[in-house]
C-alpha atoms as a PDB file:
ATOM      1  CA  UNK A   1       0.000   0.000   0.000  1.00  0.00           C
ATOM      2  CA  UNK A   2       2.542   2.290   1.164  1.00  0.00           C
ATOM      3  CA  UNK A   3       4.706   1.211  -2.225  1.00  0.00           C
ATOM      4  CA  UNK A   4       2.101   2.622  -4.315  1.00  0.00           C
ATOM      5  CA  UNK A   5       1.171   6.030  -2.415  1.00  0.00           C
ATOM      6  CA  UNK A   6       5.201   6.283  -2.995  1.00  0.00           C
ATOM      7  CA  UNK A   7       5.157   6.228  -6.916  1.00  0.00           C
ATOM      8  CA  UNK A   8       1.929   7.772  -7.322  1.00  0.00           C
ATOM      9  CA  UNK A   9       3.150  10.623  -5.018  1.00  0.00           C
ATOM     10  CA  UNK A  10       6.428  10.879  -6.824  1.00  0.00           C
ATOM     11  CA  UNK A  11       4.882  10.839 -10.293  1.00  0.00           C
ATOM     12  CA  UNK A  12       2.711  13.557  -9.572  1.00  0.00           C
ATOM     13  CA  UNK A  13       5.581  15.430  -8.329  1.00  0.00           C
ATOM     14  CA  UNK A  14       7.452  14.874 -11.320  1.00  0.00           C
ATOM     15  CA  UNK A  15       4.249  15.678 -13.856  1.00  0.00           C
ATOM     16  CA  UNK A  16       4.016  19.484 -11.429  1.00  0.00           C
ATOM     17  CA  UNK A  17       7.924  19.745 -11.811  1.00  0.00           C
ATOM     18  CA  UNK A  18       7.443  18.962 -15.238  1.00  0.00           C
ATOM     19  CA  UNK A  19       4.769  21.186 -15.920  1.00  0.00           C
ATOM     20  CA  UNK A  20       6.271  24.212 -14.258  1.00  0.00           C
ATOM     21  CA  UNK A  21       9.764  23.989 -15.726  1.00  0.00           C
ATOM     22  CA  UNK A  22       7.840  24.065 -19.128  1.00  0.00           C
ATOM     23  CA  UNK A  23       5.733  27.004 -18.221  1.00  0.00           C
ATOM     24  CA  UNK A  24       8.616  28.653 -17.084  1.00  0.00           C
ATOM     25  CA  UNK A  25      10.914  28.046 -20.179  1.00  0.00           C
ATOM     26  CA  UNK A  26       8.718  28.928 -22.751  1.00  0.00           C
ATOM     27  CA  UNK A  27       7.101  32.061 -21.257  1.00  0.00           C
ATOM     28  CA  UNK A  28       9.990  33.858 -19.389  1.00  0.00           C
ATOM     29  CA  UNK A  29      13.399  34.569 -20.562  1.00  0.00           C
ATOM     30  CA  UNK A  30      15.364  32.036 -18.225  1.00  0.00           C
ATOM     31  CA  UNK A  31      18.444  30.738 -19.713  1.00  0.00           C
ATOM     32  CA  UNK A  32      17.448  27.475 -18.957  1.00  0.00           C
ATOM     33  CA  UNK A  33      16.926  23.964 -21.273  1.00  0.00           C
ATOM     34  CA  UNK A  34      13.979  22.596 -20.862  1.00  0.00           C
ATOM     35  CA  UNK A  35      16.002  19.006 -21.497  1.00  0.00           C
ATOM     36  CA  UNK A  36      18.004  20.028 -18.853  1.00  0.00           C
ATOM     37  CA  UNK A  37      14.805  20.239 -16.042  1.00  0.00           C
ATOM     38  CA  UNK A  38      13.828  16.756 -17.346  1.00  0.00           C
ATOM     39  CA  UNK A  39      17.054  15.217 -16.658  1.00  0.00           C
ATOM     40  CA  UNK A  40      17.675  16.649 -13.692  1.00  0.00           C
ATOM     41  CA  UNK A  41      13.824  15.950 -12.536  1.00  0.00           C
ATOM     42  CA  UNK A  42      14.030  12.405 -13.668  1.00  0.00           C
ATOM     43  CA  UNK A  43      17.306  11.787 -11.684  1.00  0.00           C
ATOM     44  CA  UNK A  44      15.809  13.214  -8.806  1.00  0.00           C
ATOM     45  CA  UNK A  45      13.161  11.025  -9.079  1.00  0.00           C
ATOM     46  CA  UNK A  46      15.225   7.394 -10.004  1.00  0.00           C
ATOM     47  CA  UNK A  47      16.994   8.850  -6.253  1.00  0.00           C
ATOM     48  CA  UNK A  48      13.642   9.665  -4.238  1.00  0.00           C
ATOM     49  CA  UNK A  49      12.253   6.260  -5.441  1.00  0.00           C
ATOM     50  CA  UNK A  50      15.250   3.940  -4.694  1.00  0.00           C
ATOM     51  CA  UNK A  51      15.226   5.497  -0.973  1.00  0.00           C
ATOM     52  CA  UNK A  52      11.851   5.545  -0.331  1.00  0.00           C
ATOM     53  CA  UNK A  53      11.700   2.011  -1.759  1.00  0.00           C
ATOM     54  CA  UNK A  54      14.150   0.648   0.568  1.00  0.00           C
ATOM     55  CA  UNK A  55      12.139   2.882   3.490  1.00  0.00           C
ATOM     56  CA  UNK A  56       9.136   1.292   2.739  1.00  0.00           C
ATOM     57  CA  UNK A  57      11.392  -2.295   2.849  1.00  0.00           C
ATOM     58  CA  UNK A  58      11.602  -1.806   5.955  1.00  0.00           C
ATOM     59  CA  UNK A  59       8.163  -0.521   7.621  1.00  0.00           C
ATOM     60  CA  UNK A  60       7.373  -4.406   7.586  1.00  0.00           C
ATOM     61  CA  UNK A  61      10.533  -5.484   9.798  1.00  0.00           C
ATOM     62  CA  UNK A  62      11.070  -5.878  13.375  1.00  0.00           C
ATOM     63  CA  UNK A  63      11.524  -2.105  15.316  1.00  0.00           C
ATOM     64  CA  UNK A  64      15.564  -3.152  15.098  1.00  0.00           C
ATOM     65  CA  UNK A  65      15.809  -3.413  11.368  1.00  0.00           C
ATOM     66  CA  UNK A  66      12.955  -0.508  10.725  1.00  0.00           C
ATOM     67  CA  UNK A  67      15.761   1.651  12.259  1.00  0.00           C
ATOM     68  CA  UNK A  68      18.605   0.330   9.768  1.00  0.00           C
ATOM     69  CA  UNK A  69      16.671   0.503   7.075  1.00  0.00           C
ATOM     70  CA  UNK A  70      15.237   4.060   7.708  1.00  0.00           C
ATOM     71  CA  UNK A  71      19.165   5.218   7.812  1.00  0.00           C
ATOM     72  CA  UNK A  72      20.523   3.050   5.025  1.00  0.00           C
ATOM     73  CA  UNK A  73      17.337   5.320   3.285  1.00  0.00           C
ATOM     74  CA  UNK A  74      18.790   8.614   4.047  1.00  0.00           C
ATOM     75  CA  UNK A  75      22.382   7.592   3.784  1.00  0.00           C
ATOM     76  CA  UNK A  76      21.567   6.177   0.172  1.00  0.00           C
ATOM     77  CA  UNK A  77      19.949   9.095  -0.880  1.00  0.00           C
ATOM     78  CA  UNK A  78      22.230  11.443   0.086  1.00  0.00           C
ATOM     79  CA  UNK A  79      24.689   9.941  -1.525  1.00  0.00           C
ATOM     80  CA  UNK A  80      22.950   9.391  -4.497  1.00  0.00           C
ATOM     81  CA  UNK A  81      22.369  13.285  -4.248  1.00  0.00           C
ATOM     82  CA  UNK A  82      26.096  14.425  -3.901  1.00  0.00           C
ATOM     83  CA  UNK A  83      27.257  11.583  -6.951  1.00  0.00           C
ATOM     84  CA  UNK A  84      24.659  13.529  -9.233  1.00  0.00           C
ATOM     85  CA  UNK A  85      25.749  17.193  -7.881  1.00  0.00           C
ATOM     86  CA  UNK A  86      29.850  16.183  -8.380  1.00  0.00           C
ATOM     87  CA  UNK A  87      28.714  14.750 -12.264  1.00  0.00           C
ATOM     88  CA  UNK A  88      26.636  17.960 -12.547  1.00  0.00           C
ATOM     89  CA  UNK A  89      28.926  20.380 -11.746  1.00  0.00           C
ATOM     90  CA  UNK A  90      32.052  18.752 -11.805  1.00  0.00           C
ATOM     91  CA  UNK A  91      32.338  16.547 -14.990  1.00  0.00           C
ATOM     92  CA  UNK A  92      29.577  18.171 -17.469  1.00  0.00           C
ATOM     93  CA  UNK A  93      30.858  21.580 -15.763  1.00  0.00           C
ATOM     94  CA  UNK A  94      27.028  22.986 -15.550  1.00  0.00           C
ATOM     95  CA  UNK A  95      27.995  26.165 -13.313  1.00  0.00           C
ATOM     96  CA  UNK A  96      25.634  28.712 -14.556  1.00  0.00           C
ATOM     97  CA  UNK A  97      23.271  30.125 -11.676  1.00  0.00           C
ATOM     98  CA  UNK A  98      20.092  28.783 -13.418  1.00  0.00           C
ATOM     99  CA  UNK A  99      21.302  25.565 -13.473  1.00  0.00           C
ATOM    100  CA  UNK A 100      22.869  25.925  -9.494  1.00  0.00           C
ATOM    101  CA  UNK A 101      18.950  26.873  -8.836  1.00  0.00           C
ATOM    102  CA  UNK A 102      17.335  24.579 -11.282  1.00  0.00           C
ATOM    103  CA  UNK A 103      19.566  21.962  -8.701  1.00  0.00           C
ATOM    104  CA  UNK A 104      18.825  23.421  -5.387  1.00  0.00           C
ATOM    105  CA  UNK A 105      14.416  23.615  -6.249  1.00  0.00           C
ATOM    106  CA  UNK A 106      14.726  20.632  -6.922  1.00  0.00           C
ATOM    107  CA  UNK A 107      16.703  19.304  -3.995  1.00  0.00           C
ATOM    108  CA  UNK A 108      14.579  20.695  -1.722  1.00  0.00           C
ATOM    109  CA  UNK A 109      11.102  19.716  -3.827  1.00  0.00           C
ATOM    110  CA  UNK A 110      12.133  16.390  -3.575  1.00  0.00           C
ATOM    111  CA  UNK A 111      13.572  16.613  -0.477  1.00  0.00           C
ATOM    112  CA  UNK A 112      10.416  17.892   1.069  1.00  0.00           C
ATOM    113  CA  UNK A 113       8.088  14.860  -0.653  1.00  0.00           C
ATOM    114  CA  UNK A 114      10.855  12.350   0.810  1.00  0.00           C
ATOM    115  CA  UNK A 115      10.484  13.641   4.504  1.00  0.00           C
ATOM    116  CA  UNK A 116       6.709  14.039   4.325  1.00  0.00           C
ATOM    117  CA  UNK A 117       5.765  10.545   3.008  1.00  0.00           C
ATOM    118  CA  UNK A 118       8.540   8.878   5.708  1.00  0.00           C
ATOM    119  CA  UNK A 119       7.206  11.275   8.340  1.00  0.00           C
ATOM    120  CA  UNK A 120       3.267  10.193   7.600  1.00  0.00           C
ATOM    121  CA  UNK A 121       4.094   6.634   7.178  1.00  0.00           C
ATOM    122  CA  UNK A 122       6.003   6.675  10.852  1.00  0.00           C
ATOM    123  CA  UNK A 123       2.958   8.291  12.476  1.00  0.00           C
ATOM    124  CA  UNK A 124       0.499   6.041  10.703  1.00  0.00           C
ATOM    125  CA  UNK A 125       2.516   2.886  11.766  1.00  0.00           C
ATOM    126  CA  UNK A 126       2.943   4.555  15.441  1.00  0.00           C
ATOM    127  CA  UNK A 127      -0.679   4.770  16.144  1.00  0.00           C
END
């Protein structure tokens, strides 16, 4: 159950992301791709689901492993997060300060979903 509020959620997320980085390339003069808000939104996305999928993993375990999983979650995404921000920056050498934004919104859209779904699910399971 929890599995599917988790890609519904994140699909939404990603058609709103989607919709407003399109709205916002074509009617304002942002230097920004709109290829470059679907790559970056769809690699946020492949990193939200793999941590929330091992969260969710773990809401059926004993109290002992719901902890370790609920870490190796957070751990794995923010690693995940700082391999795309060193390719992103780093190796395609994206520096501009739409693109530094572009990264950031997103990071903290996603972010936000991430801790809201874990923090419902806890309080659900807690009651």
């Amino acid at each position: 159950m929890a599995l599917k509020k988790l890609i519904t959620g994140l699909l939404l997320l990603e058609f709103l992301l989607l919709s407003a980085g399109y709205l916002l390339t074509s009617f304002t003069t942002v230097k920004l791709l709109f290829s470059g808000i679907i790559i970056l939104s769809l690699c946020y996305t492949a990193i939200s689901a793999i941590s929330l999928t091992v969260f969710c993993r773990g809401l059926n375990r004993e109290p002992g492993s719901q902890t370790m999983h609920i870490l190796v979650a957070i751990v794995v995404k923010m690693l995940l997060e700082m391999v795309l921000a060193l390719i992103l920056f780093v190796v395609a050498k994206k520096t501009d300060p739409a693109t530094l934004i572009l990264f950031f919104v997103l990071y903290l859209a996603f972010s936000l979903y991430s801790i809201i779904f874990m923090l419902k699910s806890l309080k659900s399971k807690a009651i």
